[in-house]
N, C-alpha and C. Protein backbone atom coordinates (compact mmCIF):
# COMPACT_ATOMS: atom_id res chain seq x y z
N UNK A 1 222.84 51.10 200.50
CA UNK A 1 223.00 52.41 201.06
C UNK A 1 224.47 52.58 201.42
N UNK A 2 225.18 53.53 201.20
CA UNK A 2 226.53 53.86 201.00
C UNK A 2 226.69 54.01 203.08
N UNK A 3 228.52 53.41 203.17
CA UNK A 3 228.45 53.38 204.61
C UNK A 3 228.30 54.87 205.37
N UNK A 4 227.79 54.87 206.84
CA UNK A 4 228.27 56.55 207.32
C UNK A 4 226.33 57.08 206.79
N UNK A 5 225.97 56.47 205.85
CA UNK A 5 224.58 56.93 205.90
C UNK A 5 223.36 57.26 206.56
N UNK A 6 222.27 57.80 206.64
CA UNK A 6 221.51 57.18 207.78
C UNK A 6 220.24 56.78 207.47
N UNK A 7 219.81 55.77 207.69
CA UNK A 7 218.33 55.47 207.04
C UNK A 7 217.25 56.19 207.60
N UNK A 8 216.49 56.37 206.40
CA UNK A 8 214.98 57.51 206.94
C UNK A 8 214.63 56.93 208.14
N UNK A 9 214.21 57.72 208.98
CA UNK A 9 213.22 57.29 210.50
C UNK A 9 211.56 56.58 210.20
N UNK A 10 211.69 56.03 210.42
CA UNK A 10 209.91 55.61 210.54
C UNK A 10 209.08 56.35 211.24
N UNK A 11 207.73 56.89 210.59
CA UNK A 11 207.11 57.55 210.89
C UNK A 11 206.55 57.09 212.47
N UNK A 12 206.62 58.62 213.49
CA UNK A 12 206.53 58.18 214.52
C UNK A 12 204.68 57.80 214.61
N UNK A 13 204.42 56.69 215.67
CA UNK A 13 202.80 56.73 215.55
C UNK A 13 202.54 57.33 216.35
N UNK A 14 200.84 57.80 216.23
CA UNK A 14 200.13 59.07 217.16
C UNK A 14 200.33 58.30 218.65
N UNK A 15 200.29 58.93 219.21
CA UNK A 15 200.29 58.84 220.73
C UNK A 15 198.59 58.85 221.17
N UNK A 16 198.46 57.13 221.86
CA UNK A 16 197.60 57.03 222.21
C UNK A 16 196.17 58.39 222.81
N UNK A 17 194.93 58.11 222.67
CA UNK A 17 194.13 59.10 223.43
C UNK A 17 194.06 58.85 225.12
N UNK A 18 193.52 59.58 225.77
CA UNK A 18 193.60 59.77 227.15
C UNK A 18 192.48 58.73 227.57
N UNK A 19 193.12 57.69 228.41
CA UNK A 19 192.06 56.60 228.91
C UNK A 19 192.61 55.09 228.07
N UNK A 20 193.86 55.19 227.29
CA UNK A 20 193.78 54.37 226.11
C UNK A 20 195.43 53.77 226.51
N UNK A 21 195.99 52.84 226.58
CA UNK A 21 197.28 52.60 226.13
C UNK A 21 197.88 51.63 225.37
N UNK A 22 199.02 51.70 224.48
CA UNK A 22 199.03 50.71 223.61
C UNK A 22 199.64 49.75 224.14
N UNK A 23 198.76 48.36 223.33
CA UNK A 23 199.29 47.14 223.93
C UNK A 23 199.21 46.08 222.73
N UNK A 24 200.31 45.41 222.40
CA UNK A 24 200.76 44.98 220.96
C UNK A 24 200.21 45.71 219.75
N UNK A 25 200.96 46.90 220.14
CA UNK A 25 200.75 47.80 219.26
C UNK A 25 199.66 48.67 219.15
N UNK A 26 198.44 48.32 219.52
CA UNK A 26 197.18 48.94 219.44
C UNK A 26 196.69 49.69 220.41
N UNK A 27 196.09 50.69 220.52
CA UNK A 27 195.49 52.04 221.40
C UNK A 27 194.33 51.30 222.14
N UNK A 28 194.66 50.70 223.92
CA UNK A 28 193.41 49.63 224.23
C UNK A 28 192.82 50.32 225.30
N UNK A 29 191.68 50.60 225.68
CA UNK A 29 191.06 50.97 226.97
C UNK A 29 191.90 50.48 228.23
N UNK A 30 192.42 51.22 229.00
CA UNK A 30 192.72 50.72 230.21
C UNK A 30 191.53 50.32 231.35
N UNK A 31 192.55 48.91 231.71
CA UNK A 31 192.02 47.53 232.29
C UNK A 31 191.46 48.58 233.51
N UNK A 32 189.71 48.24 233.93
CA UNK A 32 189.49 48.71 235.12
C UNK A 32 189.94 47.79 236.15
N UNK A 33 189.79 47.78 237.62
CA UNK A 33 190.16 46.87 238.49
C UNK A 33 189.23 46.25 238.57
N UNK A 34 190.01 45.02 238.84
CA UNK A 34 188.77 43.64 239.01
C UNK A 34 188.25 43.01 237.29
N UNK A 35 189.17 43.13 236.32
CA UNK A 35 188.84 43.57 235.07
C UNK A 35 189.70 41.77 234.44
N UNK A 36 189.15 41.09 233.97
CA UNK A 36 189.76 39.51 233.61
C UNK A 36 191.51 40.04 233.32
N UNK A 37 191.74 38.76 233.55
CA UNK A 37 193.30 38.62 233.30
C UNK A 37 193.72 38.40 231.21
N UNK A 38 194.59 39.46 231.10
CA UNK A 38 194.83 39.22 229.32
C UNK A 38 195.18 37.88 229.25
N UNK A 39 195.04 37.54 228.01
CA UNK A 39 195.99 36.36 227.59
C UNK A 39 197.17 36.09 227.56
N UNK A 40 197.99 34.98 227.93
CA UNK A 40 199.34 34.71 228.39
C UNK A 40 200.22 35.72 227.23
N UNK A 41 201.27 35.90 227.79
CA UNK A 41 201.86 37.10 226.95
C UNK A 41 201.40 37.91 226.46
N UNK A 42 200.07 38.50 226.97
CA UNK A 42 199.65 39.87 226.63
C UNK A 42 199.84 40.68 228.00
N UNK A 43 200.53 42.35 227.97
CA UNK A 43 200.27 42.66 228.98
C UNK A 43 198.85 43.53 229.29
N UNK A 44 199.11 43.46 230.74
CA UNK A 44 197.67 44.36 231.28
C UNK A 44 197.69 45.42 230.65
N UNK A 45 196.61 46.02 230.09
CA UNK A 45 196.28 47.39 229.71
C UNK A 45 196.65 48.25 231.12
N UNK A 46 197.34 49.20 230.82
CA UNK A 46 197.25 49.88 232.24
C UNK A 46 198.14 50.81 231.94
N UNK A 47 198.11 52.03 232.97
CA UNK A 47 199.43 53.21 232.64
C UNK A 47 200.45 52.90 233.15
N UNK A 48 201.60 53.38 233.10
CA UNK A 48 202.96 52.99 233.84
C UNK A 48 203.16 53.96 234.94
N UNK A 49 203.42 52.89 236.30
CA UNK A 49 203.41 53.63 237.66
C UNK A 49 204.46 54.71 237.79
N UNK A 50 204.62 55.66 238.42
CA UNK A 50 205.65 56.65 238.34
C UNK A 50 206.86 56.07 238.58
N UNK A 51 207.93 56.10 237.54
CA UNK A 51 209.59 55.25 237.69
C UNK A 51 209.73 54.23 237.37
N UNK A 52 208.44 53.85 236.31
CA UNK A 52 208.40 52.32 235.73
C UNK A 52 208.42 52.80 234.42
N UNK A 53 209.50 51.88 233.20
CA UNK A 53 209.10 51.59 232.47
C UNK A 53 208.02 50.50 231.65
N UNK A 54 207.43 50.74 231.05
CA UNK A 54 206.89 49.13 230.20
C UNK A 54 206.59 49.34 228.74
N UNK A 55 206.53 48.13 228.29
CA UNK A 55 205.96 48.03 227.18
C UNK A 55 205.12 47.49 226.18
N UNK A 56 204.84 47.71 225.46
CA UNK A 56 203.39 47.30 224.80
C UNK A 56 203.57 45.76 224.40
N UNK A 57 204.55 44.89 224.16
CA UNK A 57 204.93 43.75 224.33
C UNK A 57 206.58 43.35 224.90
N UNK A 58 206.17 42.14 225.71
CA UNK A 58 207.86 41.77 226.53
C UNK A 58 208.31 40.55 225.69
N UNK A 59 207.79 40.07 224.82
CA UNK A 59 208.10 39.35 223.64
C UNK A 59 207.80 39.05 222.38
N UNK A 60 209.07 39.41 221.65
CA UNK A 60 209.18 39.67 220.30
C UNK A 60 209.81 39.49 218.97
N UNK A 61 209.42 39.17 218.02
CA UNK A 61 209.98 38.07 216.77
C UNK A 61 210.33 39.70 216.11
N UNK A 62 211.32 39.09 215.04
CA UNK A 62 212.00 39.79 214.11
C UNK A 62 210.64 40.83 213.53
N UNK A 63 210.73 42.23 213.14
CA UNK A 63 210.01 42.83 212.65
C UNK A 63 209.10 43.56 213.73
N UNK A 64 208.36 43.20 214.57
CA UNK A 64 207.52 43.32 215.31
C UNK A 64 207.65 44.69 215.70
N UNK A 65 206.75 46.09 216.15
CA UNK A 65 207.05 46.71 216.76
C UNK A 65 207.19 46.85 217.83
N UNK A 66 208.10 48.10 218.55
CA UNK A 66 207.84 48.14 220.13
C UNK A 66 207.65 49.46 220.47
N UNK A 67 207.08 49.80 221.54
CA UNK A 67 206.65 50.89 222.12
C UNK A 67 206.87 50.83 223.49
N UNK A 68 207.78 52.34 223.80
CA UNK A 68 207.90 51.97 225.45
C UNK A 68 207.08 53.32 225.93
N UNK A 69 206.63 52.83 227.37
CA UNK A 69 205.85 54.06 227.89
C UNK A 69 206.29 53.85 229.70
N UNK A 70 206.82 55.63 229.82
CA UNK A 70 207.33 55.69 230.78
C UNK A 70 206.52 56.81 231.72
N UNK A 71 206.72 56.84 232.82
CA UNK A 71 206.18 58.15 234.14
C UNK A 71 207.15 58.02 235.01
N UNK A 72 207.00 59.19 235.58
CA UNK A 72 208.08 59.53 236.68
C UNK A 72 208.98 60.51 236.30
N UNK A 73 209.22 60.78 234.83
CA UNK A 73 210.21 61.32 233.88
C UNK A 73 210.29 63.12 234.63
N UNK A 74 210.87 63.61 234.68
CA UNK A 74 211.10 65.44 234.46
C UNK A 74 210.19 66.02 233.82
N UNK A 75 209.10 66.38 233.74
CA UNK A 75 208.17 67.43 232.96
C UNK A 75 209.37 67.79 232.00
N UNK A 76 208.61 67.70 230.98
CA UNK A 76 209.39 68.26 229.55
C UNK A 76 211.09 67.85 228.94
N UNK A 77 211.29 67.09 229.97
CA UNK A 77 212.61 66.46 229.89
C UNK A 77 213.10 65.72 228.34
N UNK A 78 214.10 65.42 227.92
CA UNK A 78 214.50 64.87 226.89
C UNK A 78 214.73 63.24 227.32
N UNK A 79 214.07 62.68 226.74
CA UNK A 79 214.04 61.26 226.86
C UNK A 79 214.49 60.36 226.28
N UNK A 80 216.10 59.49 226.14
CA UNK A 80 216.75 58.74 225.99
C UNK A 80 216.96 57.67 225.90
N UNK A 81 216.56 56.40 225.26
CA UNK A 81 216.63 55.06 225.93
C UNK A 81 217.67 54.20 224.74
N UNK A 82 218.04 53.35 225.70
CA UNK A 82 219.67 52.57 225.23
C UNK A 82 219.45 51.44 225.47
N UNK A 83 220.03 50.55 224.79
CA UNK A 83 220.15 49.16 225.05
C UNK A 83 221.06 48.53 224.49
N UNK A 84 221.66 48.31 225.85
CA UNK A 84 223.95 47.95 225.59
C UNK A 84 224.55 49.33 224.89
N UNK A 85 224.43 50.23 225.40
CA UNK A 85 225.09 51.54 225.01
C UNK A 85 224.30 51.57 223.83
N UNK A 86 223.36 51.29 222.77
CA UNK A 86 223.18 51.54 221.42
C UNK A 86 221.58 52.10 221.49
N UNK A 87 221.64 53.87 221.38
CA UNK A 87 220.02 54.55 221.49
C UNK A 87 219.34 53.65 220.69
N UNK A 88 218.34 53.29 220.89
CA UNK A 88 217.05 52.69 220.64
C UNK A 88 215.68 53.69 220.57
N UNK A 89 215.64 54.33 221.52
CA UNK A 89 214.67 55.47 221.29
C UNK A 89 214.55 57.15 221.58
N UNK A 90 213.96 57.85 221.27
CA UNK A 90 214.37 59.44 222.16
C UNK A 90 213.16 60.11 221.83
N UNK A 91 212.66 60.60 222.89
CA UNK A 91 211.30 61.16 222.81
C UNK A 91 211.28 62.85 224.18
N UNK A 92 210.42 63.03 224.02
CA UNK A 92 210.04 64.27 225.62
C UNK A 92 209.17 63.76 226.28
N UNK A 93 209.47 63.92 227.41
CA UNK A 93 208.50 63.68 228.39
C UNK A 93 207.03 65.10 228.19
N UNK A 94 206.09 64.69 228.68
CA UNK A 94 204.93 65.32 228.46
C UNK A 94 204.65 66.54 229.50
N UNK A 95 203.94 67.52 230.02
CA UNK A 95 203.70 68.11 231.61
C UNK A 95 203.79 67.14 232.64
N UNK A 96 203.40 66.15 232.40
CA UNK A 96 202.95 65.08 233.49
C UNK A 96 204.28 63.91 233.67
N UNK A 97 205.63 64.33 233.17
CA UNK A 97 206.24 63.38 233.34
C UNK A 97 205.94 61.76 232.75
N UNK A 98 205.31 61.46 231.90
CA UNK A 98 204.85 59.88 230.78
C UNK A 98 205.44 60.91 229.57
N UNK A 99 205.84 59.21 229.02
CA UNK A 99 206.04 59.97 227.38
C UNK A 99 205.98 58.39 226.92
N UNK A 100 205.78 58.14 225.37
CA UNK A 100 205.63 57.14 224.96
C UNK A 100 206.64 57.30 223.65
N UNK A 101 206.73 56.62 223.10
CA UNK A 101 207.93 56.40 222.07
C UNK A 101 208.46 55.06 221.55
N UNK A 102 208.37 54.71 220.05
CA UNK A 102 208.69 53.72 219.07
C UNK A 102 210.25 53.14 219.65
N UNK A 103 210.29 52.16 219.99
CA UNK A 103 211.40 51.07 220.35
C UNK A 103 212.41 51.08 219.06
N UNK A 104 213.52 51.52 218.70
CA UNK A 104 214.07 50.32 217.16
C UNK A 104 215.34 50.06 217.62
N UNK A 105 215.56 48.40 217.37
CA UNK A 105 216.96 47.97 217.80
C UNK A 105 217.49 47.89 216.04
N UNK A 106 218.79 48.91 216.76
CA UNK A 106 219.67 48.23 215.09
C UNK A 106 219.73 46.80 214.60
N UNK A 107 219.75 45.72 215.45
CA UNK A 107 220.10 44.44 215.48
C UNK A 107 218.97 44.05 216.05
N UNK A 108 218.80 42.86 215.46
CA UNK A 108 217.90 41.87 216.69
C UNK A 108 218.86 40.65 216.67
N UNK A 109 218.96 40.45 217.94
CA UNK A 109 219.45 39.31 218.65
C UNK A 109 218.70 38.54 219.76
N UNK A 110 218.46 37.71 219.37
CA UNK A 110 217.59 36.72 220.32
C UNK A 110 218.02 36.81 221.67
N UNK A 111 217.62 36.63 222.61
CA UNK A 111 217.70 36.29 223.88
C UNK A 111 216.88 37.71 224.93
N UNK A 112 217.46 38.00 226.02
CA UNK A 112 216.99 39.33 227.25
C UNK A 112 217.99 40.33 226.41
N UNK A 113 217.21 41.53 226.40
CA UNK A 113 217.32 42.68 225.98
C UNK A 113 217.21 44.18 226.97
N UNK A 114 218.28 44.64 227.87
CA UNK A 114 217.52 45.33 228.99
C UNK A 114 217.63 46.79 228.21
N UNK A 115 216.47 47.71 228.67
CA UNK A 115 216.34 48.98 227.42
C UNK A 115 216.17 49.85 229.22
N UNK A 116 216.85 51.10 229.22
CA UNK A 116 217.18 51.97 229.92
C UNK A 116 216.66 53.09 229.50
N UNK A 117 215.98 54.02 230.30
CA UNK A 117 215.69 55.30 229.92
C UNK A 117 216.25 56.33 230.76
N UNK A 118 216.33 57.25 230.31
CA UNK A 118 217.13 58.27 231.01
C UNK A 118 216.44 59.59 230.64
N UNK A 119 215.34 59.70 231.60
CA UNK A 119 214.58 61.25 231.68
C UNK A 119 214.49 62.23 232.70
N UNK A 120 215.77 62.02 233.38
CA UNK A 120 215.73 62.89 234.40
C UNK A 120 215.70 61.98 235.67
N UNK A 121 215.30 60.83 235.60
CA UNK A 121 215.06 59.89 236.77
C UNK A 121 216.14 58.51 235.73
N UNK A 122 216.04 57.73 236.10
CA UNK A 122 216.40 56.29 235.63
C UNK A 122 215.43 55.25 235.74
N UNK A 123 214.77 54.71 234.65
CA UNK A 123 213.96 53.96 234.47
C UNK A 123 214.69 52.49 233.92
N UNK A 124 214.51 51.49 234.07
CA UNK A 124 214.61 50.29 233.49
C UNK A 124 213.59 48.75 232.99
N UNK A 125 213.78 48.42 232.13
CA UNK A 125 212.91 46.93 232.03
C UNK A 125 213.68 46.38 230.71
N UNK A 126 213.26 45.09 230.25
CA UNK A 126 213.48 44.17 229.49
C UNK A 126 212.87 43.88 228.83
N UNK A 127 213.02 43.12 227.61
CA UNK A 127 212.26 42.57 226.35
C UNK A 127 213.02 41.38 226.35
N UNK A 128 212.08 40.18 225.48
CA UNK A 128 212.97 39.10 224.75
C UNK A 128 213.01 39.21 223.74
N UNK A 129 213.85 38.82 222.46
CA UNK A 129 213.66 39.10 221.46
C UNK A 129 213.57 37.05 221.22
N UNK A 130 212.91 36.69 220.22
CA UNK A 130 213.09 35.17 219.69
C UNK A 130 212.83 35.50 218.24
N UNK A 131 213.83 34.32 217.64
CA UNK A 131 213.32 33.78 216.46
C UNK A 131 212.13 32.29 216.52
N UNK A 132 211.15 33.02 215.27
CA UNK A 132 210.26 32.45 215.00
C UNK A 132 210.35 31.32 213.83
N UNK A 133 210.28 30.17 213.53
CA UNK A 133 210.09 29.55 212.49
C UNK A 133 208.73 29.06 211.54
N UNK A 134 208.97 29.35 210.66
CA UNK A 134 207.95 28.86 209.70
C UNK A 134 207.18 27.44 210.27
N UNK A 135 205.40 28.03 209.47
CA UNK A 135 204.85 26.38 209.82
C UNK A 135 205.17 25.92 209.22
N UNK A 136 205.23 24.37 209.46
CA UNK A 136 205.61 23.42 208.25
C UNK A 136 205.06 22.30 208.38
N UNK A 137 203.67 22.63 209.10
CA UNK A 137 202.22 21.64 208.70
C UNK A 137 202.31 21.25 207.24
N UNK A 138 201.73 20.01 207.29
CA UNK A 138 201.62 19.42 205.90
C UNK A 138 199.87 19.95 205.76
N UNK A 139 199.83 20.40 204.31
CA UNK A 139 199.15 20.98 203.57
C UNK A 139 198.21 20.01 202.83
N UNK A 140 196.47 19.88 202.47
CA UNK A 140 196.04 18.49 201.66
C UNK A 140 196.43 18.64 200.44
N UNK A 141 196.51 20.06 199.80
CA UNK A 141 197.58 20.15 198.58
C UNK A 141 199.03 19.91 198.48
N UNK A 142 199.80 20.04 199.18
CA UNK A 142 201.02 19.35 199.32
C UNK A 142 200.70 17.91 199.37
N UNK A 143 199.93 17.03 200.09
CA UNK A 143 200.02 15.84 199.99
C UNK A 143 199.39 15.02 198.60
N UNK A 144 198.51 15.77 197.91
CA UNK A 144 197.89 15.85 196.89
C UNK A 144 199.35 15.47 195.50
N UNK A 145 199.86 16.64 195.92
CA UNK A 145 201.25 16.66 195.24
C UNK A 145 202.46 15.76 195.32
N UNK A 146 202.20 14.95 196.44
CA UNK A 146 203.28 14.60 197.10
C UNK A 146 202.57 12.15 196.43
N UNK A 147 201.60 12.39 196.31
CA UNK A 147 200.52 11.46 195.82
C UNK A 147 200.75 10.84 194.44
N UNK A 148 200.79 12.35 193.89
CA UNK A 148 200.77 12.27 192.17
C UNK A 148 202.37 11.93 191.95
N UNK A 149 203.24 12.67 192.54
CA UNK A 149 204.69 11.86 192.15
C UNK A 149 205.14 10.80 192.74
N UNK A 150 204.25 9.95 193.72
CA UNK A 150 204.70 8.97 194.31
C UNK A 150 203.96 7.93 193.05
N UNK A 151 202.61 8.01 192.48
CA UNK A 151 202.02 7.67 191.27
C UNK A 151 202.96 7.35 190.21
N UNK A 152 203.13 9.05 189.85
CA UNK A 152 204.40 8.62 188.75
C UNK A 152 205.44 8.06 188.38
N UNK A 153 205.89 8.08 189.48
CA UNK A 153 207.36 7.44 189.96
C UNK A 153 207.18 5.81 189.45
N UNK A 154 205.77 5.62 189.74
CA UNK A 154 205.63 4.14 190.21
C UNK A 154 205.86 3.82 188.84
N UNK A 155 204.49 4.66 187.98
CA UNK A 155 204.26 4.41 185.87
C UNK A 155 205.76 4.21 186.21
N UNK A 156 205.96 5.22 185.95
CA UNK A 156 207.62 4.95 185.32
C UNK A 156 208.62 4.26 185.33
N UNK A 157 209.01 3.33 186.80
CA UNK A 157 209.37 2.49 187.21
C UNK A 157 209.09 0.84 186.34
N UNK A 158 207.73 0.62 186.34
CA UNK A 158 207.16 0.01 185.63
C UNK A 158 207.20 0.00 183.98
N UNK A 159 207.41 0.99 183.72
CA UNK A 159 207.63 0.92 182.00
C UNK A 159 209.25 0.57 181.84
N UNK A 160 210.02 0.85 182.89
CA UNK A 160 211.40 0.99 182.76
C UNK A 160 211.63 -0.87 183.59
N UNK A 161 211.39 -0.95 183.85
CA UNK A 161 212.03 -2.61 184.23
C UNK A 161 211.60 -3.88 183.20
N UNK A 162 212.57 -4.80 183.38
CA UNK A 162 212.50 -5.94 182.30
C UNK A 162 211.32 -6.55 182.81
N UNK A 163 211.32 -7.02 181.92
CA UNK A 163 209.14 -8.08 181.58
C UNK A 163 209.77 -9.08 181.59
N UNK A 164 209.30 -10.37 182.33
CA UNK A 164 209.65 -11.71 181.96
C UNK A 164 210.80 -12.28 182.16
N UNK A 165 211.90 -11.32 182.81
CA UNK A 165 212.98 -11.96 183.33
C UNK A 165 213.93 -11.80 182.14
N UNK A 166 213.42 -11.30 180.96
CA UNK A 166 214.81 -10.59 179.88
C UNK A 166 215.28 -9.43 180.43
N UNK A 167 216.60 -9.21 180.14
CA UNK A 167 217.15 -8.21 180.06
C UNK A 167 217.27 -6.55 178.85
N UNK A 168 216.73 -5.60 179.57
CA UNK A 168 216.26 -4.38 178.54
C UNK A 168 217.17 -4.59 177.26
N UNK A 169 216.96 -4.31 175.91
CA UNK A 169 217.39 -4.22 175.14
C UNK A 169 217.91 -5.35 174.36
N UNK A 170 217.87 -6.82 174.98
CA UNK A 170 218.47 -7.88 174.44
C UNK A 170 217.13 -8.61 173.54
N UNK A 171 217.42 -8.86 172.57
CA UNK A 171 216.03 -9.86 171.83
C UNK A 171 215.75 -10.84 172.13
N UNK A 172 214.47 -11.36 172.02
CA UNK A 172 214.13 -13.07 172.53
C UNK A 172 214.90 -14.03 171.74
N UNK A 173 214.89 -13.47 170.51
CA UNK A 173 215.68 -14.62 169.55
C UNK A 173 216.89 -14.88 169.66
N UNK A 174 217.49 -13.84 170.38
CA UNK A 174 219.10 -14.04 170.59
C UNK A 174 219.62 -15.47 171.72
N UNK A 175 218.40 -15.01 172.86
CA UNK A 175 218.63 -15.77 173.80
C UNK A 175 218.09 -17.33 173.62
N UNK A 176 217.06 -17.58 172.36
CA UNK A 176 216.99 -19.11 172.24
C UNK A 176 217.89 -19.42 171.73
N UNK A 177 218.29 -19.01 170.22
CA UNK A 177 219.00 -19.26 169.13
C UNK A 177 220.87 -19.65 169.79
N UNK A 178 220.95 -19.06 170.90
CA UNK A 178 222.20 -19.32 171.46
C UNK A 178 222.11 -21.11 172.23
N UNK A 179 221.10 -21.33 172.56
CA UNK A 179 220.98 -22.48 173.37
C UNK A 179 221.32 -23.81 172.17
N UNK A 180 220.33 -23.41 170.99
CA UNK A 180 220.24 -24.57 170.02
C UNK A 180 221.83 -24.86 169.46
N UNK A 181 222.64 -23.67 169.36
CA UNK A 181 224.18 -24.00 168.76
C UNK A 181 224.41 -24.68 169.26
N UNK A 182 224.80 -24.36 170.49
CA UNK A 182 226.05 -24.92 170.81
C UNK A 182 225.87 -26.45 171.62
């Protein structure tokens, strides 16, 4: 893409239904009280208290989406969010002051990430971003594989070394016939 360009936007996603908020990504019933604790690094289903930001995950590998959801905002306000001076998101606030809106960092860089909104109030929170590495469990087909050329190796080894203590390529007759001369 030629520099100064701008890449298409990603289609924004629907905005959760009423009773619902997204949480790694997905539209989840909000947690009643007294309601089990999510799984470690999942957050609580729940709405965001007035002047809080949050988001649908606080840690995140390359690709991943994010979604921030804010209250407290200006009724109908224009909604801004930055992270290290660089917009990341922009949405409206709703009648009710919440608005929700797709996260995108130009960059991902590993480490704390603090994302700022600016809807009329000042909202703040954080993300991590990490790199993830590949599994690199051994496989029974990889070892399968790993079997057959340790096999082969061996044939081959074996066809390739001297028999009997001659040396490859020299004849038996050479090596008596030298003893009887001399």
């Amino acid at each position: 893409m030629p520099v100064g360009v701008r890449c298409a936007e990603p289609v924004e996603a629907a905005t959760c239904r009423a009773g619902t908020v997204r949480v790694l990504g997905v539209c989840t019933p909000i947690a009643r009280p007294g309601a089990p604790q999510p799984a470690a690094g999942v957050p609580m289903a729940r709405e965001p208290e007035p002047g809080e930001l949050r988001f649908d995950r606080y840690v995140l590998s390359a690709g991943d989406p994010l979604y921030a959801q804010g209250a407290g905002c200006t009724p109908g306000a224009e909604t801004m969010l930055a992270a290290d001076g660089e917009l990341v998101g922009r949405t409206v606030a709703d009648q009710d002051g919440r608005f929700e809106t797709v996260v995108r960092f130009a960059s991902f860089r590993p480490g704390h990430r603090q994302v700022v909104a600016d809807c009329g109030i000042r909202l703040a929170s954080g993300v991590d971003m990490m790199l993830v590495s590949a599994d690199t469990s051994v496989s029974p087909s990889s070892l399968l594989l790993l079997f057959c050329l340790a096999v082969g190796g061996l044939a081959v080894h074996q066809q390739a070394a001297p028999r009997h203590g001659r040396s490859p390529g020299v004849a038996a007759s050479t090596s008596t016939t030298a003893g009887r001369d001399g």
